[in-house]
ModelCIF file with pLDDT and N, C-alpha, C, O atoms, coordinates in Angstrom:
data_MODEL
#
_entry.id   MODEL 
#
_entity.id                         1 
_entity.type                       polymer 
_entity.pdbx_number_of_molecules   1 
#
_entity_poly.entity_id                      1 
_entity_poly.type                           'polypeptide(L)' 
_entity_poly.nstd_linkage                   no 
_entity_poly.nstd_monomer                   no 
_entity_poly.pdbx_seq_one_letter_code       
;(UNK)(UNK)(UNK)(UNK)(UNK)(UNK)(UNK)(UNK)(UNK)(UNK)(UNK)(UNK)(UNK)(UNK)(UNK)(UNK)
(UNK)(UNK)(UNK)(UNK)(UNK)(UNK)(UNK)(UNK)(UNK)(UNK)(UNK)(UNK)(UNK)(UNK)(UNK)(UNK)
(UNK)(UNK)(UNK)(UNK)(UNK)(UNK)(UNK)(UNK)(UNK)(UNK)(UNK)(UNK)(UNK)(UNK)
;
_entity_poly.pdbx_seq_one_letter_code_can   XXXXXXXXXXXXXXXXXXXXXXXXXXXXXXXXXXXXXXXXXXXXXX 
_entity_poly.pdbx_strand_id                 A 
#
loop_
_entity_poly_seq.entity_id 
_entity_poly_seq.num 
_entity_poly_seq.mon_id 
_entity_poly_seq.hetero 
1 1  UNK n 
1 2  UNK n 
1 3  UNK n 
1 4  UNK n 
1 5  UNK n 
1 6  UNK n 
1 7  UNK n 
1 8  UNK n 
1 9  UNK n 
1 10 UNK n 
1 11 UNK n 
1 12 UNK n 
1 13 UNK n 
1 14 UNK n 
1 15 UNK n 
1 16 UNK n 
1 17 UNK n 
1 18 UNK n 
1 19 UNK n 
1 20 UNK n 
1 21 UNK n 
1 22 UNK n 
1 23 UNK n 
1 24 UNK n 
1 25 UNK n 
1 26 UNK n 
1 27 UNK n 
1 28 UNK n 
1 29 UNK n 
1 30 UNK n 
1 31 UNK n 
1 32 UNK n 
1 33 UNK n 
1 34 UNK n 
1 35 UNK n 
1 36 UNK n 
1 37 UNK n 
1 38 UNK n 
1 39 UNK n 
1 40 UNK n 
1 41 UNK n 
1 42 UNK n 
1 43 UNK n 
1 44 UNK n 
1 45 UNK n 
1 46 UNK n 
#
_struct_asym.id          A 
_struct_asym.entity_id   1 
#
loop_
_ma_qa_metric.id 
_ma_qa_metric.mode 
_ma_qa_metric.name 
_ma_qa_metric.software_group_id 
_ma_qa_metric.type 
1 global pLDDT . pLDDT 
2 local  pLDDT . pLDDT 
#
_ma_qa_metric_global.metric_id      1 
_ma_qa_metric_global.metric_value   97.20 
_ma_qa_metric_global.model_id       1 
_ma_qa_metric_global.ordinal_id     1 
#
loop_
_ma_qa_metric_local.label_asym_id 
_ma_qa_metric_local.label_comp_id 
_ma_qa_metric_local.label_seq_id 
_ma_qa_metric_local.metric_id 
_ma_qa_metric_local.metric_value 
_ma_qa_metric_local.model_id 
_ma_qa_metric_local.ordinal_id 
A UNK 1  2 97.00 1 1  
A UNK 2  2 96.00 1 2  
A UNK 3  2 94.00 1 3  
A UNK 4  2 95.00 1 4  
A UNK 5  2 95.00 1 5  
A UNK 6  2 95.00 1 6  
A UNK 7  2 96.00 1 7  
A UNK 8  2 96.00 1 8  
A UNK 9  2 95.00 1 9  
A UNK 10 2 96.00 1 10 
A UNK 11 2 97.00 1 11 
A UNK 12 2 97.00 1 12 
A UNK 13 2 98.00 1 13 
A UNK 14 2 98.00 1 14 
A UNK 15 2 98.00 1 15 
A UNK 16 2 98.00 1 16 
A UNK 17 2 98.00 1 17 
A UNK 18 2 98.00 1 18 
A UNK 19 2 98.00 1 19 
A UNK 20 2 98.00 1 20 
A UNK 21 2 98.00 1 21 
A UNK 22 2 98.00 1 22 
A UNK 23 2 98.00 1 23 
A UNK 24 2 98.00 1 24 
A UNK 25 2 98.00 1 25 
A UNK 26 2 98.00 1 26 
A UNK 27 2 98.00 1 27 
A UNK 28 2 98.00 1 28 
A UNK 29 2 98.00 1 29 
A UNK 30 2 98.00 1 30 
A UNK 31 2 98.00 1 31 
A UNK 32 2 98.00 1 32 
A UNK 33 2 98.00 1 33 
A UNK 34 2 98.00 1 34 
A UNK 35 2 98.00 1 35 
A UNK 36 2 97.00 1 36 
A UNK 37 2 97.00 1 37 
A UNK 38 2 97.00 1 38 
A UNK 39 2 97.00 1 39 
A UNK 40 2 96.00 1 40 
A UNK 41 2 95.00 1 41 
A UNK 42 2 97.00 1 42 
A UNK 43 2 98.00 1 43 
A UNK 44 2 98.00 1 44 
A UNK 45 2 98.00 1 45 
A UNK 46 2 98.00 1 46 
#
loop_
_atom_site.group_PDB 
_atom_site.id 
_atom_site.type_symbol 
_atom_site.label_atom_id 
_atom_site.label_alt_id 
_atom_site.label_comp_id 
_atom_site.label_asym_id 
_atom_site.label_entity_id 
_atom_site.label_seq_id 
_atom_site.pdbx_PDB_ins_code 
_atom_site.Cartn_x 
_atom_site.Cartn_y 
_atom_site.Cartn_z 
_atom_site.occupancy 
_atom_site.B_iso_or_equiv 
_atom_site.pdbx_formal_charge 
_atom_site.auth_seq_id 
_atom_site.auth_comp_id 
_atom_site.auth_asym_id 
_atom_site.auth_atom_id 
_atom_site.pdbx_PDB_model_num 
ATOM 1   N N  . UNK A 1 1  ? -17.758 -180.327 -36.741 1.00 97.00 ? 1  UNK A N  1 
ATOM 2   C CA . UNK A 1 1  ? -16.589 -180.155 -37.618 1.00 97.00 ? 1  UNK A CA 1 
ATOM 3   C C  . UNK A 1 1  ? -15.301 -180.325 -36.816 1.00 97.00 ? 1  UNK A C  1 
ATOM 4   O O  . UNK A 1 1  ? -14.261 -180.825 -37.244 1.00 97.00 ? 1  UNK A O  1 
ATOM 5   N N  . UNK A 1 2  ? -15.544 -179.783 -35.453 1.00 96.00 ? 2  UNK A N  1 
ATOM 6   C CA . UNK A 1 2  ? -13.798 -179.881 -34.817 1.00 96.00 ? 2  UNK A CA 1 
ATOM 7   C C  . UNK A 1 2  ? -13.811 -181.328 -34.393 1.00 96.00 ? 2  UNK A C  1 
ATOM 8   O O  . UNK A 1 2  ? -12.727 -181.880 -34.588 1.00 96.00 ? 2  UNK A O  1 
ATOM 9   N N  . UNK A 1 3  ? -14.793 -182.128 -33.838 1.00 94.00 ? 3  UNK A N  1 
ATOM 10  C CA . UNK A 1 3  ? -14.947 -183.882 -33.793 1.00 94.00 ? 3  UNK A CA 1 
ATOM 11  C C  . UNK A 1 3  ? -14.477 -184.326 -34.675 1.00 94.00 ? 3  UNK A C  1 
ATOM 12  O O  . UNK A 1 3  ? -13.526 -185.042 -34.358 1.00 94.00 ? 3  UNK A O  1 
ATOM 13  N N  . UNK A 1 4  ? -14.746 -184.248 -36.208 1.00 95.00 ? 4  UNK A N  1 
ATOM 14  C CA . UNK A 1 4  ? -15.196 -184.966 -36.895 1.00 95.00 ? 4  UNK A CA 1 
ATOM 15  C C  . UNK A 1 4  ? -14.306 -184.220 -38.349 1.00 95.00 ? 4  UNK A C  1 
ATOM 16  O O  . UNK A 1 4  ? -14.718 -184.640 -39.430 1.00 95.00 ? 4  UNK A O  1 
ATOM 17  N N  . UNK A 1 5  ? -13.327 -183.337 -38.405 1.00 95.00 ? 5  UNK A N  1 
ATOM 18  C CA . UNK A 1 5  ? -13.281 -182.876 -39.964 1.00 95.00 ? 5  UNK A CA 1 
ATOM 19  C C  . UNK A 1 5  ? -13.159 -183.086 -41.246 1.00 95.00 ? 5  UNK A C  1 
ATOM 20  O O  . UNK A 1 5  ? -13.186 -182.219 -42.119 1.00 95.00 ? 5  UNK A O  1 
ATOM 21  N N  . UNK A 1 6  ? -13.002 -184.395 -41.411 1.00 95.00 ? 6  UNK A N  1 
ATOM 22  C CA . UNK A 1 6  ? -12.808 -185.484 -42.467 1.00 95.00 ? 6  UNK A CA 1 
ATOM 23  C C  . UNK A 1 6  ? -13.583 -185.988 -42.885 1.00 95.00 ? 6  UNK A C  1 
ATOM 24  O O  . UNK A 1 6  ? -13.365 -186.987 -43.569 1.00 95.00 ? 6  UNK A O  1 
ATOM 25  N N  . UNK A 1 7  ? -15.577 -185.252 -42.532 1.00 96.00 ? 7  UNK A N  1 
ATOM 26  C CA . UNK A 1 7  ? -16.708 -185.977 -43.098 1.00 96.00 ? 7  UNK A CA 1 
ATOM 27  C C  . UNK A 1 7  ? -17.083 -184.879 -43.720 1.00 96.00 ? 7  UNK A C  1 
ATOM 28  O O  . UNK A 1 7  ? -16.758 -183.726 -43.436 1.00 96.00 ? 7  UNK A O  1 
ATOM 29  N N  . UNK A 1 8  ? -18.179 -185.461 -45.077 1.00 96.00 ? 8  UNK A N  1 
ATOM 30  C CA . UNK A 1 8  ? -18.635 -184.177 -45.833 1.00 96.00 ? 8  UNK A CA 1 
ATOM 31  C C  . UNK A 1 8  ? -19.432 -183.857 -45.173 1.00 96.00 ? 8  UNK A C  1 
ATOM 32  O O  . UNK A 1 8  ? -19.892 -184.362 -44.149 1.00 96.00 ? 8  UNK A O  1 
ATOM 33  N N  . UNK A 1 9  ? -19.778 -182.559 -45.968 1.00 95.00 ? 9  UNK A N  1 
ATOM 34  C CA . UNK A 1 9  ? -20.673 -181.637 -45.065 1.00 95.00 ? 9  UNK A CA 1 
ATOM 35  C C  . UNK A 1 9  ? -22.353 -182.055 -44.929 1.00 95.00 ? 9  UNK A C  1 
ATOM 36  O O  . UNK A 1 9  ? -23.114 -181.469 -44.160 1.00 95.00 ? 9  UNK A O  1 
ATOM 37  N N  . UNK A 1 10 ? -22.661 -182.904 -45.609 1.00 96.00 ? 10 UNK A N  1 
ATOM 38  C CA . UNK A 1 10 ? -23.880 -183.760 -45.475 1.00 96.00 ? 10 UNK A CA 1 
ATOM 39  C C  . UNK A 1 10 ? -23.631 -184.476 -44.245 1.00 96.00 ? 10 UNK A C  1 
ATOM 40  O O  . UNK A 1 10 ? -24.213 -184.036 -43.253 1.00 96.00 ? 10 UNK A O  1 
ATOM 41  N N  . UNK A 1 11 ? -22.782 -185.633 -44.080 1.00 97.00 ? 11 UNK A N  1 
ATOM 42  C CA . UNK A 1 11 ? -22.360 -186.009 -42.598 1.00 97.00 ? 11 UNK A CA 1 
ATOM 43  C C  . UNK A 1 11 ? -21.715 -185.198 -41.566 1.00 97.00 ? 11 UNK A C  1 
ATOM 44  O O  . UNK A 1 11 ? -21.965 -185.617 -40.436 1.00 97.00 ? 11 UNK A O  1 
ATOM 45  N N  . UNK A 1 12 ? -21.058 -184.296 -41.602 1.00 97.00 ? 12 UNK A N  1 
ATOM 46  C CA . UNK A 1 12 ? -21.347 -183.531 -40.194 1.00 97.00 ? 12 UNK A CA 1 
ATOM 47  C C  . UNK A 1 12 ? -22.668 -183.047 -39.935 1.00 97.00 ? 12 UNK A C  1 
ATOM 48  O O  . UNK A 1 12 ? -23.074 -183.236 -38.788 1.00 97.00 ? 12 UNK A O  1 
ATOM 49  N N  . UNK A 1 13 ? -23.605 -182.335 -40.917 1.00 98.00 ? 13 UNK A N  1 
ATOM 50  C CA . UNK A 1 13 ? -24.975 -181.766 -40.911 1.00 98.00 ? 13 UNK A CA 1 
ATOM 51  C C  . UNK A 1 13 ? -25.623 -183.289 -40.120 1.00 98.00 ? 13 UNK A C  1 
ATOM 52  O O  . UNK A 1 13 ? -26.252 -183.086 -39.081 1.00 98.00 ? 13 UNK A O  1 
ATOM 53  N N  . UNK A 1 14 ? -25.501 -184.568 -40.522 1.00 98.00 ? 14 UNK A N  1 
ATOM 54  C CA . UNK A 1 14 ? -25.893 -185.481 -39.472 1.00 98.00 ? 14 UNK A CA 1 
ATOM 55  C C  . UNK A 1 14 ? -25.746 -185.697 -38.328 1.00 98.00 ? 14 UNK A C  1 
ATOM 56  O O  . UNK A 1 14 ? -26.564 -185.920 -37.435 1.00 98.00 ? 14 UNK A O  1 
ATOM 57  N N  . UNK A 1 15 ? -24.818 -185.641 -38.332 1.00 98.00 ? 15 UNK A N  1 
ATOM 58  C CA . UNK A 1 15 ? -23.303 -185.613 -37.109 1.00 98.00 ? 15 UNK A CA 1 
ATOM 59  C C  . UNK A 1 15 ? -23.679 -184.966 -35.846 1.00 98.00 ? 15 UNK A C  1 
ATOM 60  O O  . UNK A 1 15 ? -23.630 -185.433 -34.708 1.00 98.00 ? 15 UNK A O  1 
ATOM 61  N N  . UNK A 1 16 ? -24.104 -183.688 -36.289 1.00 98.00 ? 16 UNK A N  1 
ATOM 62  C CA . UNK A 1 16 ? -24.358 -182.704 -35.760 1.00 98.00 ? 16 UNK A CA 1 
ATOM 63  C C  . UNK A 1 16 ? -25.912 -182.821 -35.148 1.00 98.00 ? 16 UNK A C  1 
ATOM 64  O O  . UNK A 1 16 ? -26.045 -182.565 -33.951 1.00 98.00 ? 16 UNK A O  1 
ATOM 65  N N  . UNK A 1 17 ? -27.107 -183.203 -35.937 1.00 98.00 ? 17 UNK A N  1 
ATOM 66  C CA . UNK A 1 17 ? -27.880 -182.849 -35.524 1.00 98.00 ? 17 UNK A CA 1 
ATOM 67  C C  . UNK A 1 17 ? -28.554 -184.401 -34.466 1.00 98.00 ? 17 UNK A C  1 
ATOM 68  O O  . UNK A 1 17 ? -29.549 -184.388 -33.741 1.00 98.00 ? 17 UNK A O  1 
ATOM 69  N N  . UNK A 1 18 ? -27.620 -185.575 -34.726 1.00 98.00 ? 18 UNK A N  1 
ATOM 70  C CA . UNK A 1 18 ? -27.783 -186.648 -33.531 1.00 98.00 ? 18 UNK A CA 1 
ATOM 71  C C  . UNK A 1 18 ? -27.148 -186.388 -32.619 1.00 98.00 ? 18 UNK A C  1 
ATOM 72  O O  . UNK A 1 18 ? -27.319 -187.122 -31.646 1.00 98.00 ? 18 UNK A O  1 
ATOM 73  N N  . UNK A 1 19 ? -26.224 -185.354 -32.495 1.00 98.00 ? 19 UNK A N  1 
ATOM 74  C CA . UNK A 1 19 ? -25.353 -185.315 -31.259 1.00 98.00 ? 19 UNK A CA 1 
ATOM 75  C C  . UNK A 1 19 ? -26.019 -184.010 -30.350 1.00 98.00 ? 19 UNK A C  1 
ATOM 76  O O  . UNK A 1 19 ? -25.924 -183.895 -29.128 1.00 98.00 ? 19 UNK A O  1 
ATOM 77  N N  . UNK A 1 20 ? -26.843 -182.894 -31.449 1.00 98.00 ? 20 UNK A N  1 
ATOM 78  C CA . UNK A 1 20 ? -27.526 -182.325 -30.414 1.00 98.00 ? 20 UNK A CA 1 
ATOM 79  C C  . UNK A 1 20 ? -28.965 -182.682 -29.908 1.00 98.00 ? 20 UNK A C  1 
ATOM 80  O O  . UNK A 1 20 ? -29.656 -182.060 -29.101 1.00 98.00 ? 20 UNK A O  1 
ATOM 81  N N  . UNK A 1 21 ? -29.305 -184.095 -30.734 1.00 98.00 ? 21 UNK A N  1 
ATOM 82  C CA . UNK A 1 21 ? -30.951 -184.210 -30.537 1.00 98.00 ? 21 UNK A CA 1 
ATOM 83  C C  . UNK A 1 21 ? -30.498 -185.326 -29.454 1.00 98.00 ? 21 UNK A C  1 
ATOM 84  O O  . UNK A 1 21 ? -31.517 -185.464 -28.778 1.00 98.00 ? 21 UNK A O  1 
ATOM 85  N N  . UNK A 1 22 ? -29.704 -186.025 -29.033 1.00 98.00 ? 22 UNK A N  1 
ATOM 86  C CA . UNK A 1 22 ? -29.055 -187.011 -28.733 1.00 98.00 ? 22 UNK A CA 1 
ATOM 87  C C  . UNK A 1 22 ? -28.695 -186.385 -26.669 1.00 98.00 ? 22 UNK A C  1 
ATOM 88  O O  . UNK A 1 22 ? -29.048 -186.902 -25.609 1.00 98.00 ? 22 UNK A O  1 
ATOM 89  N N  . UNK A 1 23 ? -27.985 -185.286 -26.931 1.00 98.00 ? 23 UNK A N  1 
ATOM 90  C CA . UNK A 1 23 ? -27.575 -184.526 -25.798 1.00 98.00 ? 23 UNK A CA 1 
ATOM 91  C C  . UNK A 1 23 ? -28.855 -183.707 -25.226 1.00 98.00 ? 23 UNK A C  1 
ATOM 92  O O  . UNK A 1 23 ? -28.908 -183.582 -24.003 1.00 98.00 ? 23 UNK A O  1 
ATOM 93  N N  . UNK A 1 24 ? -29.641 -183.277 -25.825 1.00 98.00 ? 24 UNK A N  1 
ATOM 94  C CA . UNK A 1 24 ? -30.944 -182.289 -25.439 1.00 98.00 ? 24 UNK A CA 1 
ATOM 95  C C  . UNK A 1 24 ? -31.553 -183.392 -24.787 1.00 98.00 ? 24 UNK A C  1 
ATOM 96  O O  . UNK A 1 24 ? -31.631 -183.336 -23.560 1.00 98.00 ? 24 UNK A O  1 
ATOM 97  N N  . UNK A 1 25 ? -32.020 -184.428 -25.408 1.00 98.00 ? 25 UNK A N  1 
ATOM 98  C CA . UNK A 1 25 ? -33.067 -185.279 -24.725 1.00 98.00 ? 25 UNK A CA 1 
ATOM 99  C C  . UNK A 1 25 ? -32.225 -185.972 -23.383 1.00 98.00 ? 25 UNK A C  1 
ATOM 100 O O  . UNK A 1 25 ? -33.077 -186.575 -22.731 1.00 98.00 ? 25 UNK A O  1 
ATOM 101 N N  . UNK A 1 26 ? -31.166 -186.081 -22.870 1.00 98.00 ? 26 UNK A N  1 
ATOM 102 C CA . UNK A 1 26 ? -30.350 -186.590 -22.179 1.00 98.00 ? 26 UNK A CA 1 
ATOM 103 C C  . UNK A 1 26 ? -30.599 -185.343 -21.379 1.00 98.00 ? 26 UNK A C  1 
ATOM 104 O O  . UNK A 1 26 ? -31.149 -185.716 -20.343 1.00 98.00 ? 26 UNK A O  1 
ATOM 105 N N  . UNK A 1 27 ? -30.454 -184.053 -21.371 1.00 98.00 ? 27 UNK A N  1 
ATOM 106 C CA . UNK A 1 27 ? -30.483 -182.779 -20.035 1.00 98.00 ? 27 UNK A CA 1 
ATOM 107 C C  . UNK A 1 27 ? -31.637 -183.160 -19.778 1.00 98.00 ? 27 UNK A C  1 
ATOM 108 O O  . UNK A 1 27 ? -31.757 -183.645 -18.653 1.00 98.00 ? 27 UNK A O  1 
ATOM 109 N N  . UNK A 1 28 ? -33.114 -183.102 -20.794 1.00 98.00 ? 28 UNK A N  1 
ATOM 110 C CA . UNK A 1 28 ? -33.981 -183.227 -20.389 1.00 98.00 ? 28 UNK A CA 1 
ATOM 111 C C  . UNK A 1 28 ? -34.891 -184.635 -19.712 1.00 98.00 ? 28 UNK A C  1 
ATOM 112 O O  . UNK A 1 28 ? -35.716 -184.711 -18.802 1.00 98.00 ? 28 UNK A O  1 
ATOM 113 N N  . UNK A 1 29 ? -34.478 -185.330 -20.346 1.00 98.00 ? 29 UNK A N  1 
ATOM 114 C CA . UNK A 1 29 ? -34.908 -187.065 -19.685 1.00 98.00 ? 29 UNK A CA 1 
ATOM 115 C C  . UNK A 1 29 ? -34.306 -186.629 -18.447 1.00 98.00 ? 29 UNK A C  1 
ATOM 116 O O  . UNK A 1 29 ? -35.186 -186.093 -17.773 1.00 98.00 ? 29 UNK A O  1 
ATOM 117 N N  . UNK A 1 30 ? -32.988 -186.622 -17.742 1.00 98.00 ? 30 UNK A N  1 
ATOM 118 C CA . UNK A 1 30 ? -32.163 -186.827 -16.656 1.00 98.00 ? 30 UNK A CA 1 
ATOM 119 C C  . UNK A 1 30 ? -32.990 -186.004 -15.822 1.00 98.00 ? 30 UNK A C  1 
ATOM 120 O O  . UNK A 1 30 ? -33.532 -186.480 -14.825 1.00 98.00 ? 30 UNK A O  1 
ATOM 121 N N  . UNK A 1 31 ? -33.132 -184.765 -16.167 1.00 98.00 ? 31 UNK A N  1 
ATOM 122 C CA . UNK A 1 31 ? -33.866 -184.041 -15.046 1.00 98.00 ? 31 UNK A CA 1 
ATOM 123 C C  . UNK A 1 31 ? -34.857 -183.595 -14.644 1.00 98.00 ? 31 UNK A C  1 
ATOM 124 O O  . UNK A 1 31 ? -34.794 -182.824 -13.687 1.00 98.00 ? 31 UNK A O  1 
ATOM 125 N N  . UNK A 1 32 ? -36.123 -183.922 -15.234 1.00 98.00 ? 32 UNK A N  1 
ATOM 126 C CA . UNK A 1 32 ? -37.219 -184.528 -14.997 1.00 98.00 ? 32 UNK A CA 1 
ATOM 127 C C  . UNK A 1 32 ? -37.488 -185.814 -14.191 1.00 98.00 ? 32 UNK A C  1 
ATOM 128 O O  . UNK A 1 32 ? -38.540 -186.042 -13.594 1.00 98.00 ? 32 UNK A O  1 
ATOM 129 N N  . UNK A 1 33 ? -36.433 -186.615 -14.243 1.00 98.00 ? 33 UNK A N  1 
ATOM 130 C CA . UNK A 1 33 ? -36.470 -188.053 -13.951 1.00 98.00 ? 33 UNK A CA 1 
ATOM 131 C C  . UNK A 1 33 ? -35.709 -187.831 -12.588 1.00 98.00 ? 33 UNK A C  1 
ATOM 132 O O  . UNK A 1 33 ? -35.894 -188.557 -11.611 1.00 98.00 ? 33 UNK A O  1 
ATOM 133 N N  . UNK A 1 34 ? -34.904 -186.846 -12.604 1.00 98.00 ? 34 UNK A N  1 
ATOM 134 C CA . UNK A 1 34 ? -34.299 -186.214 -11.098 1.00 98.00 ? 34 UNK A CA 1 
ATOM 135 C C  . UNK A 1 34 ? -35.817 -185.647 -9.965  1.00 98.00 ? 34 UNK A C  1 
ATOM 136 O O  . UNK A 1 34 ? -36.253 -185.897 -8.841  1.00 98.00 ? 34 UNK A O  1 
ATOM 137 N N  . UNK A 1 35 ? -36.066 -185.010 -10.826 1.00 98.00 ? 35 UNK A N  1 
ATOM 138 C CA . UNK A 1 35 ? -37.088 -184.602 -10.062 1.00 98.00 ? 35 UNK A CA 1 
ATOM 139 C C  . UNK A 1 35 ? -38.195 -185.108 -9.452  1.00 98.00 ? 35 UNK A C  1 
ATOM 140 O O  . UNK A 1 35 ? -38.798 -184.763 -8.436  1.00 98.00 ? 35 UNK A O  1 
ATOM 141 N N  . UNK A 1 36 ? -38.432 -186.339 -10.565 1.00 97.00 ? 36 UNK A N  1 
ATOM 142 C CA . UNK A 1 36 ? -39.714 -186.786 -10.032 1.00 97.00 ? 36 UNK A CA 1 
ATOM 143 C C  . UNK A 1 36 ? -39.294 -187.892 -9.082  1.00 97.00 ? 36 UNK A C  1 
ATOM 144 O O  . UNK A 1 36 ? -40.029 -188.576 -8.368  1.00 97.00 ? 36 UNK A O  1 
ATOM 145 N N  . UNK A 1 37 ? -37.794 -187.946 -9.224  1.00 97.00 ? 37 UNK A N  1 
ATOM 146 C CA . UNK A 1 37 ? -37.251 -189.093 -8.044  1.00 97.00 ? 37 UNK A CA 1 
ATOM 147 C C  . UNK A 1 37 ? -37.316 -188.266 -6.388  1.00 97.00 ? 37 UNK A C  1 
ATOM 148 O O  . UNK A 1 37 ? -37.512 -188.592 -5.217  1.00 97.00 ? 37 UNK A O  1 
ATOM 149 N N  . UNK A 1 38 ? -37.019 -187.037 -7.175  1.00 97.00 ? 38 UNK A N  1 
ATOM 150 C CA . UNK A 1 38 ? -36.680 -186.570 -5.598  1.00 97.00 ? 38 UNK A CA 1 
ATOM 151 C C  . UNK A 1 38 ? -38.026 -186.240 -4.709  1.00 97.00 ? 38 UNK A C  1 
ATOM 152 O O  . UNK A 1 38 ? -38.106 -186.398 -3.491  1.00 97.00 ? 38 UNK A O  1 
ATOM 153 N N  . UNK A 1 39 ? -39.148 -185.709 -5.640  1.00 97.00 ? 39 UNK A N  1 
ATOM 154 C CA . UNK A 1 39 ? -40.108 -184.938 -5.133  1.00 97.00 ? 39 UNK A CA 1 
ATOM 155 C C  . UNK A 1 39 ? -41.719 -185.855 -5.808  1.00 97.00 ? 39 UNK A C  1 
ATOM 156 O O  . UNK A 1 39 ? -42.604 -185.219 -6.381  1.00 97.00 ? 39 UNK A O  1 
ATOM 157 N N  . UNK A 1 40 ? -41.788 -187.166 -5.612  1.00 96.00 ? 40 UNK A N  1 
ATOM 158 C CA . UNK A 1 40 ? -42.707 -187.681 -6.701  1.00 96.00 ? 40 UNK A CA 1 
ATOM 159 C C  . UNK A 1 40 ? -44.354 -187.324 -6.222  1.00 96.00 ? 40 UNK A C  1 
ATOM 160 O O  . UNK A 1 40 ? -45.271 -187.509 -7.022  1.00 96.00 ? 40 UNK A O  1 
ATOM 161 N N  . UNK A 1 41 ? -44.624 -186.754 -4.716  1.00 95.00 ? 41 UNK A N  1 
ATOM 162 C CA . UNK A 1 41 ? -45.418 -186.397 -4.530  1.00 95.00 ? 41 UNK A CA 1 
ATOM 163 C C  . UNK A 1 41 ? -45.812 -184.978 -5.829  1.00 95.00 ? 41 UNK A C  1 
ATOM 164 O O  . UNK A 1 41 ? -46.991 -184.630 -5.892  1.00 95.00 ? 41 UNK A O  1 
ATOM 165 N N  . UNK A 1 42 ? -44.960 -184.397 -6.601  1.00 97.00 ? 42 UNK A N  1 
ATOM 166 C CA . UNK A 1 42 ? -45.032 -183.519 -7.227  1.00 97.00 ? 42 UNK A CA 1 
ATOM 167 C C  . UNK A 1 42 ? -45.511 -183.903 -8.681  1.00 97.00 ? 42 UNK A C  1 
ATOM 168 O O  . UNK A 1 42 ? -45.508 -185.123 -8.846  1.00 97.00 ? 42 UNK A O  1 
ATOM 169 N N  . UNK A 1 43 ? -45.969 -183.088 -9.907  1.00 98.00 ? 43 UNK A N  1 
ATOM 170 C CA . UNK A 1 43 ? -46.781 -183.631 -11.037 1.00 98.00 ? 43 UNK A CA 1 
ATOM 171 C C  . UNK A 1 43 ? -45.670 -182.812 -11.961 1.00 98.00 ? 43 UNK A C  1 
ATOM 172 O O  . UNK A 1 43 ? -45.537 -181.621 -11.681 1.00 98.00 ? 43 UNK A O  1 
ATOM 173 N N  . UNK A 1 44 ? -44.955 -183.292 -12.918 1.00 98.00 ? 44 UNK A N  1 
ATOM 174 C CA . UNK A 1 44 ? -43.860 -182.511 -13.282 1.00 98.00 ? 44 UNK A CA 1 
ATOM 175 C C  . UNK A 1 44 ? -43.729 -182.594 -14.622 1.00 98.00 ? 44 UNK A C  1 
ATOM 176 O O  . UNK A 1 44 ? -43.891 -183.682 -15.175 1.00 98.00 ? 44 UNK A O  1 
ATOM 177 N N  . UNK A 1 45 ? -43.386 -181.346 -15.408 1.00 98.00 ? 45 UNK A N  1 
ATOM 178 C CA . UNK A 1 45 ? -43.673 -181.418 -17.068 1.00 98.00 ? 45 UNK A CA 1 
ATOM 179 C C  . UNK A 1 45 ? -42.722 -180.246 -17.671 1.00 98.00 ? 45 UNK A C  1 
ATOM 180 O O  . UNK A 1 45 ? -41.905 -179.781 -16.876 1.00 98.00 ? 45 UNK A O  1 
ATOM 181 N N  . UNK A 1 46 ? -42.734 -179.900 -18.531 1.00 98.00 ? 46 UNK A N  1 
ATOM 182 C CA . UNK A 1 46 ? -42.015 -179.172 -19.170 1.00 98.00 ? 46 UNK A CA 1 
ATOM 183 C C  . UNK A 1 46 ? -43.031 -177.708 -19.780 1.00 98.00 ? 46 UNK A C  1 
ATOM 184 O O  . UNK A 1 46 ? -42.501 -176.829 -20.459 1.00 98.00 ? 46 UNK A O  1 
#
């Protein structure tokens, strides 16, 4: 809503939930992918 306040509330409810499914998989891809760069002798998962 503070991005975006000029969309209905059906499109922020979108808005919203690609920008947190969008950002989650980005912490998690990145640092897994950190890890297994740094340490690949290691077996690494969530």
């Amino acid at each position: 809503i503070k991005i975006a306040p000029f969309l209905s509330y059906r499109e922020i409810v979108q808005l919203a939930r690609n920008q947190f499914q969008n950002a989650g998989r980005r912490f998690m891809e990145r640092t897994i992918s950190l890890g297994l760069g740094e340490r690949p002798s290691r077996r690494w998962g969530f």
